[in-house]
N, C-alpha and C. Protein backbone atom coordinates (compact mmCIF):
# COMPACT_ATOMS: atom_id res chain seq x y z
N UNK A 1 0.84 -1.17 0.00
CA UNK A 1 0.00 0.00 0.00
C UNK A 1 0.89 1.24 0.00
N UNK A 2 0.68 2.07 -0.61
CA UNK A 2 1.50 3.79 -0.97
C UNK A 2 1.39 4.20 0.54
N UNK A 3 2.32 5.09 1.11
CA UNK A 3 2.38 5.94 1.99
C UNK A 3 1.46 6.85 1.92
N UNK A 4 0.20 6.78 3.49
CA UNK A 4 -0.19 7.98 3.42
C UNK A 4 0.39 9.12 3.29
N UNK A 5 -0.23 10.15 2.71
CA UNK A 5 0.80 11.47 2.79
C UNK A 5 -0.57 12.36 3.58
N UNK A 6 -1.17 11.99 3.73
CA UNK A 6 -2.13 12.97 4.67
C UNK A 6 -2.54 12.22 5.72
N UNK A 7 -2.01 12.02 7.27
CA UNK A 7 -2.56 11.38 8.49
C UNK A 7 -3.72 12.21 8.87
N UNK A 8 -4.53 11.02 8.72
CA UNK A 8 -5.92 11.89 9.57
C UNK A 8 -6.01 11.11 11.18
N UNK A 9 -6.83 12.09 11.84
CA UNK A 9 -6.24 12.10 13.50
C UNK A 9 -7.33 10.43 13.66
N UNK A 10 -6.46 9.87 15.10
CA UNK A 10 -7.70 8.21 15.17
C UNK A 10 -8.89 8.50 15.16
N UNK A 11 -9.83 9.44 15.70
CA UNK A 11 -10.99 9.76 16.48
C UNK A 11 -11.71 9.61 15.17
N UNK A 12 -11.42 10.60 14.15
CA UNK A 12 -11.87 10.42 12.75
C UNK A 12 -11.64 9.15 11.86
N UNK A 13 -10.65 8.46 12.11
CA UNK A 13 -10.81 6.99 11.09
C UNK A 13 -11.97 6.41 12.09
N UNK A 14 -11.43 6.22 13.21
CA UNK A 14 -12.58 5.31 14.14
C UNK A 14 -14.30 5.73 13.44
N UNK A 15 -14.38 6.95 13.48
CA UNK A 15 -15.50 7.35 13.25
C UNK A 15 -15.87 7.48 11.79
N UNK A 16 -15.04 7.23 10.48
CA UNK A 16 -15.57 6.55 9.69
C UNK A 16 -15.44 5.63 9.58
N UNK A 17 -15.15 4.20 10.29
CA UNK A 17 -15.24 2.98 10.47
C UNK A 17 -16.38 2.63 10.40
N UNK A 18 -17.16 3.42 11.85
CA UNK A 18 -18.29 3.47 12.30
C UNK A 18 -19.14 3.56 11.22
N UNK A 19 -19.28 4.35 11.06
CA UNK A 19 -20.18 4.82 10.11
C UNK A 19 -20.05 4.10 8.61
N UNK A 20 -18.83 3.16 8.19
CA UNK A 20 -19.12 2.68 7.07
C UNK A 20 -19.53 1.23 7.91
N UNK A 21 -19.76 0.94 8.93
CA UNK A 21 -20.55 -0.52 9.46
C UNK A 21 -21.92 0.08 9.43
N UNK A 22 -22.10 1.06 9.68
CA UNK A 22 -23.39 1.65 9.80
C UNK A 22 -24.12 1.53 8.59
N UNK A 23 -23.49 1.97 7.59
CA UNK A 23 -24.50 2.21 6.34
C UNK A 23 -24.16 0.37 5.72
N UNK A 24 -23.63 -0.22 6.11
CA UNK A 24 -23.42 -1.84 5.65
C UNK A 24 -24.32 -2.37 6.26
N UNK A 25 -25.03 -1.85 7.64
CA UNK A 25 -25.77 -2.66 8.50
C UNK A 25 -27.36 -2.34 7.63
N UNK A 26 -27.18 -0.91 7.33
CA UNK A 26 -28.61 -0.41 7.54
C UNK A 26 -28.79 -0.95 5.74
N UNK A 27 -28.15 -1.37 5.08
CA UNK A 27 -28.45 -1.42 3.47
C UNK A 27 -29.25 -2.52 3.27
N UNK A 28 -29.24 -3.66 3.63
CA UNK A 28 -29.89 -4.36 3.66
C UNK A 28 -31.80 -4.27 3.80
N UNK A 29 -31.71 -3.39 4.97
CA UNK A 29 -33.26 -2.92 5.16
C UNK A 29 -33.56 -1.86 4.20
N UNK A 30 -32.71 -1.61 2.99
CA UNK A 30 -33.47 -1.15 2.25
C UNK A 30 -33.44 -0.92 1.08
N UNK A 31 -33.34 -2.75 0.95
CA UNK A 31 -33.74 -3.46 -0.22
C UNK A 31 -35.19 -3.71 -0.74
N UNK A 32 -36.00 -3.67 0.42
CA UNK A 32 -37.50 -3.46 -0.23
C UNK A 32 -37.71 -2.35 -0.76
N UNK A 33 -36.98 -1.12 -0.14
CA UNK A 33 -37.23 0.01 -1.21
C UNK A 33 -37.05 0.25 -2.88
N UNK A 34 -38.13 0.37 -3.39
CA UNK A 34 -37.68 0.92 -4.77
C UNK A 34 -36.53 1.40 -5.34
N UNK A 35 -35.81 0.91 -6.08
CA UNK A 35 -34.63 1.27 -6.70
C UNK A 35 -33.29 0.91 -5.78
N UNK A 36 -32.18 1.71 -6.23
CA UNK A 36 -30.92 1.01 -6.14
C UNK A 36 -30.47 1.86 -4.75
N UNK A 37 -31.00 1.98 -4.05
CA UNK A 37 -30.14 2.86 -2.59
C UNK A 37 -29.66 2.12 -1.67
N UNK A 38 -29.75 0.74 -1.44
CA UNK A 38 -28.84 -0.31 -0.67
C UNK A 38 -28.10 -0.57 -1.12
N UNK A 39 -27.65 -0.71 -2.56
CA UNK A 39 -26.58 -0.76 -3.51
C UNK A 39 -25.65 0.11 -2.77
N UNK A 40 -26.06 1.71 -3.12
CA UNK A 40 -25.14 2.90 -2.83
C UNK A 40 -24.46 2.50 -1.41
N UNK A 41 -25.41 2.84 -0.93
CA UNK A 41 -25.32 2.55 0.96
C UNK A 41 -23.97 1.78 1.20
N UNK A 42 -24.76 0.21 0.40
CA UNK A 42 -23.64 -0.77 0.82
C UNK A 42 -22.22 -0.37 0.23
N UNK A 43 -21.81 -0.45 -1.02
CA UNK A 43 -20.43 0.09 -1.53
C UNK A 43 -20.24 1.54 -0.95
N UNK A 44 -20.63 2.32 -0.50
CA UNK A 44 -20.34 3.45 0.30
C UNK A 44 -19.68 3.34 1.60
N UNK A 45 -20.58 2.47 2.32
CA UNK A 45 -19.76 1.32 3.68
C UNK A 45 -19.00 0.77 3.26
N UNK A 46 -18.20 -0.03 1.89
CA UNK A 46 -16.98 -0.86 1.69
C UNK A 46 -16.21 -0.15 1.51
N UNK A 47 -16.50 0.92 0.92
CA UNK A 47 -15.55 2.13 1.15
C UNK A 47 -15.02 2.64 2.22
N UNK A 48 -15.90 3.08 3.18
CA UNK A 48 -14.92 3.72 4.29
C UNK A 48 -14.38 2.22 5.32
N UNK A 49 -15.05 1.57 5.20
CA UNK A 49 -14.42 0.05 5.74
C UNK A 49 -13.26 0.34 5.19
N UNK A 50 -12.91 0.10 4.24
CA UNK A 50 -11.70 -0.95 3.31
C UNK A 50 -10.70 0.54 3.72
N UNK A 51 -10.63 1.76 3.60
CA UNK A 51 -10.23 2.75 3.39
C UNK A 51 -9.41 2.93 5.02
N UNK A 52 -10.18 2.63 6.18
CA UNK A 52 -9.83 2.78 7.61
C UNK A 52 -9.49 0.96 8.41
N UNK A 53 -9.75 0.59 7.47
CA UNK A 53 -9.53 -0.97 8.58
C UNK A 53 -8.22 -1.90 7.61
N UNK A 54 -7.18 -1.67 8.37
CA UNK A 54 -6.40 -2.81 7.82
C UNK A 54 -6.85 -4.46 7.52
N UNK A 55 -7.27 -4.62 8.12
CA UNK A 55 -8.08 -5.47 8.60
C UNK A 55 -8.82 -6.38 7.50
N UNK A 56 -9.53 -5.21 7.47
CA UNK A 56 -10.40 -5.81 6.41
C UNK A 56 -10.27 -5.59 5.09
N UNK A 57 -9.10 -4.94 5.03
CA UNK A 57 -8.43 -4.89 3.59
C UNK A 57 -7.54 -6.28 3.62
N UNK A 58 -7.38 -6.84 4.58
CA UNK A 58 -6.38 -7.95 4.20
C UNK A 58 -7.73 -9.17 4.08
N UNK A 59 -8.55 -9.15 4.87
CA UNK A 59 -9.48 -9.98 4.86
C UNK A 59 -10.03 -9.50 2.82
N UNK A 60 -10.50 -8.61 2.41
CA UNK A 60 -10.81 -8.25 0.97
C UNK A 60 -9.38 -9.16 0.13
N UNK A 61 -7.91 -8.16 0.65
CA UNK A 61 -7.48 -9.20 0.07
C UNK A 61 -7.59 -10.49 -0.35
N UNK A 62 -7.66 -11.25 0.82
CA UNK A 62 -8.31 -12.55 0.66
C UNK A 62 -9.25 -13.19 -0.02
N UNK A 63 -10.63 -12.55 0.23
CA UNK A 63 -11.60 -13.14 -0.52
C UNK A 63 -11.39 -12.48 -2.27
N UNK A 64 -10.54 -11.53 -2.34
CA UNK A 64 -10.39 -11.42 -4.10
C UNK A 64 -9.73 -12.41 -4.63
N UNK A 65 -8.32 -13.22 -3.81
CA UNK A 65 -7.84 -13.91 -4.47
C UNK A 65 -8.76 -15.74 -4.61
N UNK A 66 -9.38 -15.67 -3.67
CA UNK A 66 -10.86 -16.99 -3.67
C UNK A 66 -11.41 -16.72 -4.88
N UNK A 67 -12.12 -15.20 -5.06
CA UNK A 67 -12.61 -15.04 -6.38
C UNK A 67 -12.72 -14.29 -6.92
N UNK A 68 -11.36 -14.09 -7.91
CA UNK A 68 -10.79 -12.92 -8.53
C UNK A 68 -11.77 -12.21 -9.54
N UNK A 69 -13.06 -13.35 -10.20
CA UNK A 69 -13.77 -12.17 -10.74
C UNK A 69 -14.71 -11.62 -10.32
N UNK A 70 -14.99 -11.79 -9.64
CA UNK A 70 -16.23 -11.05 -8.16
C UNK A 70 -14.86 -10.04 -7.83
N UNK A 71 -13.89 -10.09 -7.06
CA UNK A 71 -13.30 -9.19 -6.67
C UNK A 71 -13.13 -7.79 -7.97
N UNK A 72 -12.80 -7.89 -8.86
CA UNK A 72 -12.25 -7.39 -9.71
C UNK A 72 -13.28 -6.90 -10.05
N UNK A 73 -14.76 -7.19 -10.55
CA UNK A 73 -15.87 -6.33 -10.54
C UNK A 73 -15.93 -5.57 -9.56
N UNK A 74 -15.97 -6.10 -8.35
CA UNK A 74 -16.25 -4.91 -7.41
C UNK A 74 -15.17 -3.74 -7.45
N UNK A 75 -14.00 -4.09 -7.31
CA UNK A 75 -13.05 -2.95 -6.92
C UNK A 75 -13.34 -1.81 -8.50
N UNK A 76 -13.89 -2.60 -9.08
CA UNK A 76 -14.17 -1.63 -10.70
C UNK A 76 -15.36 -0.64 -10.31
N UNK A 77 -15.98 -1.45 -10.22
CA UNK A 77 -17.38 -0.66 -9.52
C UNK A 77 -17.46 0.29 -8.30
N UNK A 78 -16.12 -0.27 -7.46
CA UNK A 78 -15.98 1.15 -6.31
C UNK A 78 -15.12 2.04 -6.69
N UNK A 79 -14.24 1.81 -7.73
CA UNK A 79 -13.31 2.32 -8.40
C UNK A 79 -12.39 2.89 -7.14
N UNK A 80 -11.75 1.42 -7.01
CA UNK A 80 -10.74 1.51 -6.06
C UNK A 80 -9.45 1.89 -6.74
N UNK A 81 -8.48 2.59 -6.02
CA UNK A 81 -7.04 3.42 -7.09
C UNK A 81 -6.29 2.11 -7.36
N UNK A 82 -6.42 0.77 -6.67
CA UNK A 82 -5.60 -0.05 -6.23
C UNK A 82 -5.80 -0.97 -7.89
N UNK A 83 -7.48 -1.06 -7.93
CA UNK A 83 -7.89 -1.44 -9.17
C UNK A 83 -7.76 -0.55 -10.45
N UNK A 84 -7.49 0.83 -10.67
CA UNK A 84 -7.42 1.55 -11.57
C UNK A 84 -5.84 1.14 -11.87
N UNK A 85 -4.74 0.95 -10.94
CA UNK A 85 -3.40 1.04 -11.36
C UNK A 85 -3.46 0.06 -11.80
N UNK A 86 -3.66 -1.45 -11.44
CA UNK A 86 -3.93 -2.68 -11.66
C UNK A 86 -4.19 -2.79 -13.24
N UNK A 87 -5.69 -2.27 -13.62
CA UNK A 87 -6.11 -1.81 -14.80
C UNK A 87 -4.98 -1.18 -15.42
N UNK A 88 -4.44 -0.20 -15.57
CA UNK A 88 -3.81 -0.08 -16.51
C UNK A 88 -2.52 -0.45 -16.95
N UNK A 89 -1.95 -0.76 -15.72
CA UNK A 89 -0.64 -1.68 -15.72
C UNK A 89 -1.11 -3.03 -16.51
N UNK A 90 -2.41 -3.87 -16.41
CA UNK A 90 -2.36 -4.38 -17.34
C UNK A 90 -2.50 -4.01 -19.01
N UNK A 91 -3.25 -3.10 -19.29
CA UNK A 91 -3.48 -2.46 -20.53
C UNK A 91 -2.01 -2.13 -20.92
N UNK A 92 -1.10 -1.44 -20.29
CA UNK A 92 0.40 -1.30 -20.63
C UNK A 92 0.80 -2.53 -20.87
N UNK A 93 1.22 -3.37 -20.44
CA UNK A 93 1.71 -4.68 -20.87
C UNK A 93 1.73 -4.99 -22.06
N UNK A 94 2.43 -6.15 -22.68
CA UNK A 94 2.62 -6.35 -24.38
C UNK A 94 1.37 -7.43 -24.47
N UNK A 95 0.55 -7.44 -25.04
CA UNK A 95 -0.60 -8.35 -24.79
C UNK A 95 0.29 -10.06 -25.22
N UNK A 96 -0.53 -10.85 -24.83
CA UNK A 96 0.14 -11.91 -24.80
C UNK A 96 1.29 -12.96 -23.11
N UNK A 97 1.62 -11.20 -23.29
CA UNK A 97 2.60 -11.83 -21.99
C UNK A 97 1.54 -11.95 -20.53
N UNK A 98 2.58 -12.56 -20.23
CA UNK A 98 1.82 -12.99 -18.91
C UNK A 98 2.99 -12.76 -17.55
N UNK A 99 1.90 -12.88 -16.42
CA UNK A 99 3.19 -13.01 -15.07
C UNK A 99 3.35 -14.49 -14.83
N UNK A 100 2.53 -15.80 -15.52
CA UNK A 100 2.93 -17.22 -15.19
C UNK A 100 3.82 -17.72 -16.18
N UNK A 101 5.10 -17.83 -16.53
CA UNK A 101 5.26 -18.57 -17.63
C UNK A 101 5.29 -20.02 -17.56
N UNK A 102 4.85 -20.69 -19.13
CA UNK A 102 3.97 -21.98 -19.07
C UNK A 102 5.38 -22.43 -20.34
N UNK A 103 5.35 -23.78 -20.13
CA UNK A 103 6.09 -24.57 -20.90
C UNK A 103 5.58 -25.02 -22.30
N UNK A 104 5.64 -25.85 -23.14
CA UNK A 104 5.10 -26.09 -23.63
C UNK A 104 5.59 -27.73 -23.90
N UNK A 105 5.21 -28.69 -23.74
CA UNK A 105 5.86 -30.13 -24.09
C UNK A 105 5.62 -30.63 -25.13
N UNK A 106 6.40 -30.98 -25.71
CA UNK A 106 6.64 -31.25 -26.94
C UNK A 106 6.67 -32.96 -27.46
């Protein structure tokens, strides 16, 4: 992860912690509502989650590499910086190549 270059004080991460469990808790109840606002809610809460909790960025870690294309939609869809560099570092690449190299037997 890049060096913060702006420390924000604990009282304030704690308290958007809070508050992104908050809107994760409350999204659910409002899924009977018409249209997409538990959507928002919820990726709004993975946001300040993922953003203040080590934690649960290593736990995200985790479940992206279980299932990299669920992960990889989402971080697209929250448009995480982590997934934008990702993104284009692959687009830079020479297409073809890869990071596994494979043999071929002959």
């Amino acid at each position: 992860m890049p060096p913060v270059t702006v420390i924000r004080p604990r009282v304030f991460r704690i308290g958007q912690l809070a508050l992104g469990g908050l809107l994760i808790v409350i999204a659910p109840a409002l899924a009977p509502v018409p249209g997409p606002a538990g959507i928002f809610l919820f990726a709004g809460g993975m946001v300040l989650v993922l953003r203040n909790s080590p934690r649960a960025r290593r736990r995200w870690a985790r479940l992206k590499r279980r299932w990299p294309r669920t992960g990889h939609l989402v971080d697209r869809v929250m448009r995480r910086r982590s997934a934008l560099r990702r993104h284009t570092r692959s687009k830079a690449s020479p297409a073809g190549s890869s990071t596994l190299q494979t043999r071929s037997v002959n």
